[in-house]
N, C-alpha and C. Protein backbone atom coordinates (compact mmCIF):
# COMPACT_ATOMS: atom_id res chain seq x y z
N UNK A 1 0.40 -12.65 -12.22
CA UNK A 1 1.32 -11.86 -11.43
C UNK A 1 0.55 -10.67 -10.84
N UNK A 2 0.81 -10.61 -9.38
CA UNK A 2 -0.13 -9.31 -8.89
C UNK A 2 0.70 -7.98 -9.24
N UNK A 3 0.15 -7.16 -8.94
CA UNK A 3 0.52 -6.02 -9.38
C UNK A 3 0.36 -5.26 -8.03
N UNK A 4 1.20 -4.49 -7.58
CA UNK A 4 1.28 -3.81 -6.02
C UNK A 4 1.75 -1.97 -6.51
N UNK A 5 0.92 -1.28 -5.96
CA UNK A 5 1.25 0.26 -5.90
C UNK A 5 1.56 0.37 -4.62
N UNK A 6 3.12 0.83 -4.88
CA UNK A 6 4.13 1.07 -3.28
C UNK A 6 3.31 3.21 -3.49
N UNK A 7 2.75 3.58 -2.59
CA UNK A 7 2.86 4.84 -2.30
C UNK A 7 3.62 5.18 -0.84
N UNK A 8 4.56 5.58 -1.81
CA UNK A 8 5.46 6.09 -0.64
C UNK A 8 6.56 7.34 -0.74
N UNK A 9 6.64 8.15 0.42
CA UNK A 9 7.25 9.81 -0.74
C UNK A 9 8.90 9.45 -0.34
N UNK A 10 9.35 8.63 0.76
CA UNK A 10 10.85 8.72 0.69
C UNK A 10 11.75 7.61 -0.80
N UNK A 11 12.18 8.45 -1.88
CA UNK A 11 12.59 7.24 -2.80
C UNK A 11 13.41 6.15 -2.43
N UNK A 12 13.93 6.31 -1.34
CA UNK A 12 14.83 5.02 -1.45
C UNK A 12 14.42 3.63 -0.49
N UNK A 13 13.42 4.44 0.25
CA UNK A 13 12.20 3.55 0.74
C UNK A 13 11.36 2.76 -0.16
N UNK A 14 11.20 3.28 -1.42
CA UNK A 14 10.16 2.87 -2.38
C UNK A 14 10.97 2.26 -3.11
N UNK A 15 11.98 2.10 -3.57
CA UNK A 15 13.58 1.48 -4.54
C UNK A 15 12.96 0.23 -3.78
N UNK A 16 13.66 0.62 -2.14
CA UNK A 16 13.66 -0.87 -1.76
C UNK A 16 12.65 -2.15 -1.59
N UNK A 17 11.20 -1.52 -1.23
CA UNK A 17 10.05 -2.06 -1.27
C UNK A 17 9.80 -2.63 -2.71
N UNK A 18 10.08 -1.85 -3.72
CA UNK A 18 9.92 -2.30 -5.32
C UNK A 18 10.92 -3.07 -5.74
N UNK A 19 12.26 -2.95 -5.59
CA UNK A 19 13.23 -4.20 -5.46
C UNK A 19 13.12 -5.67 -4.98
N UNK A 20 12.39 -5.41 -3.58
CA UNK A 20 12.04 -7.23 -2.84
C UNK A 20 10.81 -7.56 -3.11
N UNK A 21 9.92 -7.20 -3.59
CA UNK A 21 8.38 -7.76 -4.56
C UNK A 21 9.55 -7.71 -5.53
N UNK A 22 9.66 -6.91 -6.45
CA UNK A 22 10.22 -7.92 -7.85
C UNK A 22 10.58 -8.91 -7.39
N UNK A 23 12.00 -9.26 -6.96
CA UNK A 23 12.27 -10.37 -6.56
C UNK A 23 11.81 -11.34 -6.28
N UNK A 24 10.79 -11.30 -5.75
CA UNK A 24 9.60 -12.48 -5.60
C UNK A 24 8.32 -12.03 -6.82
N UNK A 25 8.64 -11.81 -7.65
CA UNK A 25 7.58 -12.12 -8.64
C UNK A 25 6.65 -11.06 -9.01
N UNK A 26 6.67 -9.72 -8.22
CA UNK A 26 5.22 -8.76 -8.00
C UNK A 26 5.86 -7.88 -9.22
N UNK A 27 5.01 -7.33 -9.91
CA UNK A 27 4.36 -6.41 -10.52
C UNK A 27 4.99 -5.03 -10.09
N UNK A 28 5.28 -4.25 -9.88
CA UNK A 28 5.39 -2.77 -9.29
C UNK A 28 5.13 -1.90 -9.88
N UNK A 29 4.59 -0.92 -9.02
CA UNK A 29 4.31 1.20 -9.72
C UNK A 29 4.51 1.87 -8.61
N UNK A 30 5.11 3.04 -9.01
CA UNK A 30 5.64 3.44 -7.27
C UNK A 30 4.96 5.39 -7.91
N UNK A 31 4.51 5.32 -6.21
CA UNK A 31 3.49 6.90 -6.44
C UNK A 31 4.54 7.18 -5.21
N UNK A 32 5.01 9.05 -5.45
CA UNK A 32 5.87 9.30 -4.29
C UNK A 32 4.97 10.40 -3.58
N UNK A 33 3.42 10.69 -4.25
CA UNK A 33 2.59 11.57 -3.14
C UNK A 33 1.42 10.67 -3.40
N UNK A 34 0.97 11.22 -2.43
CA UNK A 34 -0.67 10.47 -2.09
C UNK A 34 -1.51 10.77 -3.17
N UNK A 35 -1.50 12.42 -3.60
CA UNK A 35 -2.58 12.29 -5.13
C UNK A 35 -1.87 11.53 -6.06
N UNK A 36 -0.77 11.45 -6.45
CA UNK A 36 -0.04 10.48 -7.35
C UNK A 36 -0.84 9.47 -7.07
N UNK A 37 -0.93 8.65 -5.97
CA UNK A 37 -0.96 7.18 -5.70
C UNK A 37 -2.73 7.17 -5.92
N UNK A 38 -3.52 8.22 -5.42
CA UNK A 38 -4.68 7.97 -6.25
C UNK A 38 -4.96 7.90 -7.69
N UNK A 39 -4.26 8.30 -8.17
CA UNK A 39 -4.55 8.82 -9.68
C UNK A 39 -4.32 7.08 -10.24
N UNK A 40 -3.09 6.77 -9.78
CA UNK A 40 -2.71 5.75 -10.19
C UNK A 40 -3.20 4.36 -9.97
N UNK A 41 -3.64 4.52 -8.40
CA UNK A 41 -4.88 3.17 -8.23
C UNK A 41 -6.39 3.46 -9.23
N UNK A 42 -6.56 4.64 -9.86
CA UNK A 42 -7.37 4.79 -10.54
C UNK A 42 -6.99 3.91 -11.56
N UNK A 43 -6.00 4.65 -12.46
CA UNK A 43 -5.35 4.32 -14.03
C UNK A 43 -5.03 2.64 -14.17
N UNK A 44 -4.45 2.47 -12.67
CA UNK A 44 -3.88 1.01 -13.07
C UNK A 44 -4.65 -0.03 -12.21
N UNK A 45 -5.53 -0.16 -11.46
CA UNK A 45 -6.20 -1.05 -10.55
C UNK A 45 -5.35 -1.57 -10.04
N UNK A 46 -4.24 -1.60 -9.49
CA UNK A 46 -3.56 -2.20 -8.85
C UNK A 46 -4.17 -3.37 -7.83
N UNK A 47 -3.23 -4.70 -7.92
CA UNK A 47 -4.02 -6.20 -7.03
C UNK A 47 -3.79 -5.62 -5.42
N UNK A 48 -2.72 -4.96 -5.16
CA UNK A 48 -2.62 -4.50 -3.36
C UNK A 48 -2.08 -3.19 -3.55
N UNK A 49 -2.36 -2.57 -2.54
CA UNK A 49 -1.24 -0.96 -2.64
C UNK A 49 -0.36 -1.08 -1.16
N UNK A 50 0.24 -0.70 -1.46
CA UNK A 50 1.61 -0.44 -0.11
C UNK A 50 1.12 1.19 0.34
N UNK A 51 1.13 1.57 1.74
CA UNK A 51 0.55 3.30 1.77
C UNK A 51 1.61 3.21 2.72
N UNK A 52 2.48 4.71 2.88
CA UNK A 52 3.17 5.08 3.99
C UNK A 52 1.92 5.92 4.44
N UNK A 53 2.30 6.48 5.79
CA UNK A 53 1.13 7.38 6.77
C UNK A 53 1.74 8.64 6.29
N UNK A 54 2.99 9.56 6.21
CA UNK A 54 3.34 10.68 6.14
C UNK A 54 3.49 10.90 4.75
N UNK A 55 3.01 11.66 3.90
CA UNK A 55 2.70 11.98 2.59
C UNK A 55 2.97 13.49 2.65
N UNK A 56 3.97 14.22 1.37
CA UNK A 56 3.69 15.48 1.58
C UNK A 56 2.58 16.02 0.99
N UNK A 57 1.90 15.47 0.59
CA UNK A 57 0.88 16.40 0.04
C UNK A 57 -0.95 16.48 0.62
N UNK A 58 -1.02 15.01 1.50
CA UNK A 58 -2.02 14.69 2.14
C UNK A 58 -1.55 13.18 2.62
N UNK A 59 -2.25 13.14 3.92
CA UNK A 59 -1.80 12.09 4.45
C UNK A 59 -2.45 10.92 4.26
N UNK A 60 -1.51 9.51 4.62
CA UNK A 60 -1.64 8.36 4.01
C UNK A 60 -3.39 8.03 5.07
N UNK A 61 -3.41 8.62 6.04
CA UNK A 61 -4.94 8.13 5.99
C UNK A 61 -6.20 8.92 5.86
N UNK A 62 -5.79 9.89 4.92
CA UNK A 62 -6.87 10.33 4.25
C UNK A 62 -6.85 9.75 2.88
N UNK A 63 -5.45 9.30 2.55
CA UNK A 63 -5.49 8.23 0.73
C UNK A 63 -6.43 7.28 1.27
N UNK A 64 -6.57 6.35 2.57
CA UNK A 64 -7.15 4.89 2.65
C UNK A 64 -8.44 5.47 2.44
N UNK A 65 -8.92 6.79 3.53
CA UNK A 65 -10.58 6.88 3.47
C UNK A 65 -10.73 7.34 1.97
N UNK A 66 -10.08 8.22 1.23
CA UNK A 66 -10.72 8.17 -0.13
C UNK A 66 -10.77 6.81 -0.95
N UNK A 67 -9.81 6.17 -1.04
CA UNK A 67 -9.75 4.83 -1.54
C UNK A 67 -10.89 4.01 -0.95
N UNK A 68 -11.04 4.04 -0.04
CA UNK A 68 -12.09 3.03 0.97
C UNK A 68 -13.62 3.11 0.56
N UNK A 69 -13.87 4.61 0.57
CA UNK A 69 -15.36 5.35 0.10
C UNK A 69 -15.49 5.34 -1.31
N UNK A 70 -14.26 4.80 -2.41
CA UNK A 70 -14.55 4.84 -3.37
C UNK A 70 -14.97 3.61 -4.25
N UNK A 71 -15.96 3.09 -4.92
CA UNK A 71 -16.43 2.01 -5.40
C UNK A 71 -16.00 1.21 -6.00
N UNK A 72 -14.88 2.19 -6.99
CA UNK A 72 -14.24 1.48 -7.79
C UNK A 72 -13.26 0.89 -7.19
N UNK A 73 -12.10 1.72 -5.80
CA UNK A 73 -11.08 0.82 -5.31
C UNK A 73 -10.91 1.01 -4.08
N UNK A 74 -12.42 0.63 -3.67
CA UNK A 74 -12.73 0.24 -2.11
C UNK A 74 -12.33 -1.39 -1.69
N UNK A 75 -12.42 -2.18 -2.60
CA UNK A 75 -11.92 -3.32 -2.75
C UNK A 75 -10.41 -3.68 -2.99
N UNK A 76 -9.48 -3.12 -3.60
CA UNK A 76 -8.34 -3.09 -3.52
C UNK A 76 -7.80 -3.11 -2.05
N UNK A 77 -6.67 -4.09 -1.68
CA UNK A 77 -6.38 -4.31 -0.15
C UNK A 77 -5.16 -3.24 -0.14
N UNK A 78 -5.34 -2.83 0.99
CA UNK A 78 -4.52 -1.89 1.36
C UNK A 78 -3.39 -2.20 2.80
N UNK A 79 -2.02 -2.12 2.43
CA UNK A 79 -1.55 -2.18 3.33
C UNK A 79 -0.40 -1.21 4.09
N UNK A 80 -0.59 -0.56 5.41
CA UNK A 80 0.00 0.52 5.80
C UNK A 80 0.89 0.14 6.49
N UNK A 81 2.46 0.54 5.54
CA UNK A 81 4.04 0.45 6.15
C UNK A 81 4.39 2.03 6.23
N UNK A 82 4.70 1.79 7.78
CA UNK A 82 5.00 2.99 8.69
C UNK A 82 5.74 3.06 9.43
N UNK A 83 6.80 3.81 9.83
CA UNK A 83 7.33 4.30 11.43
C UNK A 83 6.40 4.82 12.23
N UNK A 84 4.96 5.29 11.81
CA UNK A 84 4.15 5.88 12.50
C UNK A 84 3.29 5.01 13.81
N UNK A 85 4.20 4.88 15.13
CA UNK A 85 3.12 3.91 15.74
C UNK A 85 1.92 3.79 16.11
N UNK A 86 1.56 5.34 16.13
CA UNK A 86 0.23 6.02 16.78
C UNK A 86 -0.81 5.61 15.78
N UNK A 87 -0.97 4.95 14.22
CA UNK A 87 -1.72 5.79 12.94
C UNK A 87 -2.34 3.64 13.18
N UNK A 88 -1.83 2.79 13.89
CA UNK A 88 -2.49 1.14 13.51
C UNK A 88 -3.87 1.12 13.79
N UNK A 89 -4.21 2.02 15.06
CA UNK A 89 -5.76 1.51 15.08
C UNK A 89 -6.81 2.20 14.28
N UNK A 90 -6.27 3.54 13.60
CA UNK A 90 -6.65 4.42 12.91
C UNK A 90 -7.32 3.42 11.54
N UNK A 91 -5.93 3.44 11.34
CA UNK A 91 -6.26 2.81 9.65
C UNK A 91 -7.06 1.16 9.62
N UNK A 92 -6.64 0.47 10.91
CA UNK A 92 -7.35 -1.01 11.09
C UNK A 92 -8.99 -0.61 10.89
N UNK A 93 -9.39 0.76 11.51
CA UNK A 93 -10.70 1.15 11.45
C UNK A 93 -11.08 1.32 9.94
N UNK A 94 -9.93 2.06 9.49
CA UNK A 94 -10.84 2.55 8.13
C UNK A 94 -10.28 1.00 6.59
N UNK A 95 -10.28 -0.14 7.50
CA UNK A 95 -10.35 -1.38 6.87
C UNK A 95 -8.71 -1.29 6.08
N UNK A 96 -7.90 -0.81 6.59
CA UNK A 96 -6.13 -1.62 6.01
C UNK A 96 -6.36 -2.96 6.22
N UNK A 97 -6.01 -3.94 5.21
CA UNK A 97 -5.82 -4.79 5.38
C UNK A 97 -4.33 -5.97 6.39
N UNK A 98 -3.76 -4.94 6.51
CA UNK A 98 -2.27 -4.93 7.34
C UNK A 98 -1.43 -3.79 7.62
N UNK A 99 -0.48 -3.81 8.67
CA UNK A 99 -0.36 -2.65 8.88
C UNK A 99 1.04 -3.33 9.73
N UNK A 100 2.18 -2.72 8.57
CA UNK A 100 3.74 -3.04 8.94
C UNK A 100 4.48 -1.81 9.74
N UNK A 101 5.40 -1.90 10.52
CA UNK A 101 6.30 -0.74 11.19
C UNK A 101 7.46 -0.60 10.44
N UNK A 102 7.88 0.25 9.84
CA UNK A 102 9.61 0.68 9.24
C UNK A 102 10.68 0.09 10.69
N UNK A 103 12.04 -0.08 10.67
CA UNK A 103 12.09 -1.02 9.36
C UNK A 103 11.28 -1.70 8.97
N UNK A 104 11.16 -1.92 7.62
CA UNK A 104 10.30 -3.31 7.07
C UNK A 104 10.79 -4.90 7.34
N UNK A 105 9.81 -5.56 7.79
CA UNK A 105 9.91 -7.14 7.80
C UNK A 105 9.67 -7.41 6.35
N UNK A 106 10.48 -7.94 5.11
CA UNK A 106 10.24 -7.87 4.09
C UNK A 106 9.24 -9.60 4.01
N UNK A 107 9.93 -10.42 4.87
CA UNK A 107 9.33 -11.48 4.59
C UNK A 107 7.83 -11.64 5.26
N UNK A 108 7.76 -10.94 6.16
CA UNK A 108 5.95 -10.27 6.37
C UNK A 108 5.80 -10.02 5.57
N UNK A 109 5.93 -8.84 4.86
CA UNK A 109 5.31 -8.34 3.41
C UNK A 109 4.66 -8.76 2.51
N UNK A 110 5.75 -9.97 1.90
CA UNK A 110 5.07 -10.59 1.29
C UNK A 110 4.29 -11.61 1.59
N UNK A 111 4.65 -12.28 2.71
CA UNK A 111 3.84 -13.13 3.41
C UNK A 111 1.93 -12.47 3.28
N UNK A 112 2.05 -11.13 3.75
CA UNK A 112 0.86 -10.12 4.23
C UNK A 112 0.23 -10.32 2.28
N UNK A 113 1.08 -9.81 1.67
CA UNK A 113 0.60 -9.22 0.11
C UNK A 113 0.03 -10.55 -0.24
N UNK A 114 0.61 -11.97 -0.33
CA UNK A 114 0.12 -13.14 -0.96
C UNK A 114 -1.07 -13.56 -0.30
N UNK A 115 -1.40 -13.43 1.10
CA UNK A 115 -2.36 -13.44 1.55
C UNK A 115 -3.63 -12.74 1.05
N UNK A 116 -3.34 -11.50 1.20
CA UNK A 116 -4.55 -10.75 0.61
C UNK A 116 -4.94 -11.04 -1.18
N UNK A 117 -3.76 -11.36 -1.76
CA UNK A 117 -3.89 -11.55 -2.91
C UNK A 117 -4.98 -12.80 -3.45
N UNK A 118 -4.65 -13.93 -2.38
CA UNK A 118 -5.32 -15.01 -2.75
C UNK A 118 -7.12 -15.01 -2.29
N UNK A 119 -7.15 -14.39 -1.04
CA UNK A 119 -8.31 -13.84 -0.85
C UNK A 119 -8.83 -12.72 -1.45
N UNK A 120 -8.48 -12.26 -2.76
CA UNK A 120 -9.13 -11.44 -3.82
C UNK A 120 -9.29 -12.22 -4.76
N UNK A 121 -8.60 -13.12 -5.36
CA UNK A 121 -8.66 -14.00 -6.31
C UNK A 121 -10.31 -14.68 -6.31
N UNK A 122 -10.14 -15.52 -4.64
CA UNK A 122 -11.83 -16.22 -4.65
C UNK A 122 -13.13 -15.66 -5.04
């Protein structure tokens, strides 16, 4: 069973994202700031992370470049669900592995998460 870190600061955004992975089988940990969500891709290695772009405490693409530059979970796939339309080519640069618009397409999601999942597995 993969295991997915939703970082995301609105809770009922993150309820719902952690509600439809359970449902299909995922793992969940939900970080509601960006240092949260590092600490926690530290503690727990999480198999994918979910990143929103607007974070109150630092933004979701300064979490990818620290995550990205870091050795230990530069490899962890990262995927950025946003209302933010401006932030796709940003983060495609600093290697997101996908990159969803709010509302969420839930059945993308997971479609996106099983994908990356199986290409970590090999």
């Amino acid at each position: 069973m993969s295991t997915i870190l939703i970082i995301e600061d609105e809770m009922s955004v993150a309820e719902l994202i952690k509600e439809r992975l359970e449902e299909n089988g995922f793992k969940t940990l939900i970080a509601y700031s960006g240092n949260k969500g590092l600490d926690m891709a530290t503690d727990n290695k999480p198999d994918v992370i979910t990143l929103d772009i607007h974070l109150p405490d630092i933004s979701g693409v300064d979490v990818l470049k620290i995550l990205k530059k870091d050795k230990d979970k530069s490899s962890i796939p990262v995927i950025v669900v946003t209302c933010d339309d401006t932030a796709e080519k940003r983060c495609k640069e600093l290697k997101a592995e996908g990159f969803l618009r709010k509302p969420i397409n839930f059945e993308r999601l997971k479609e996106i998460i099983s994908l990356v999942a199986k290409r970590e597995k090999k």
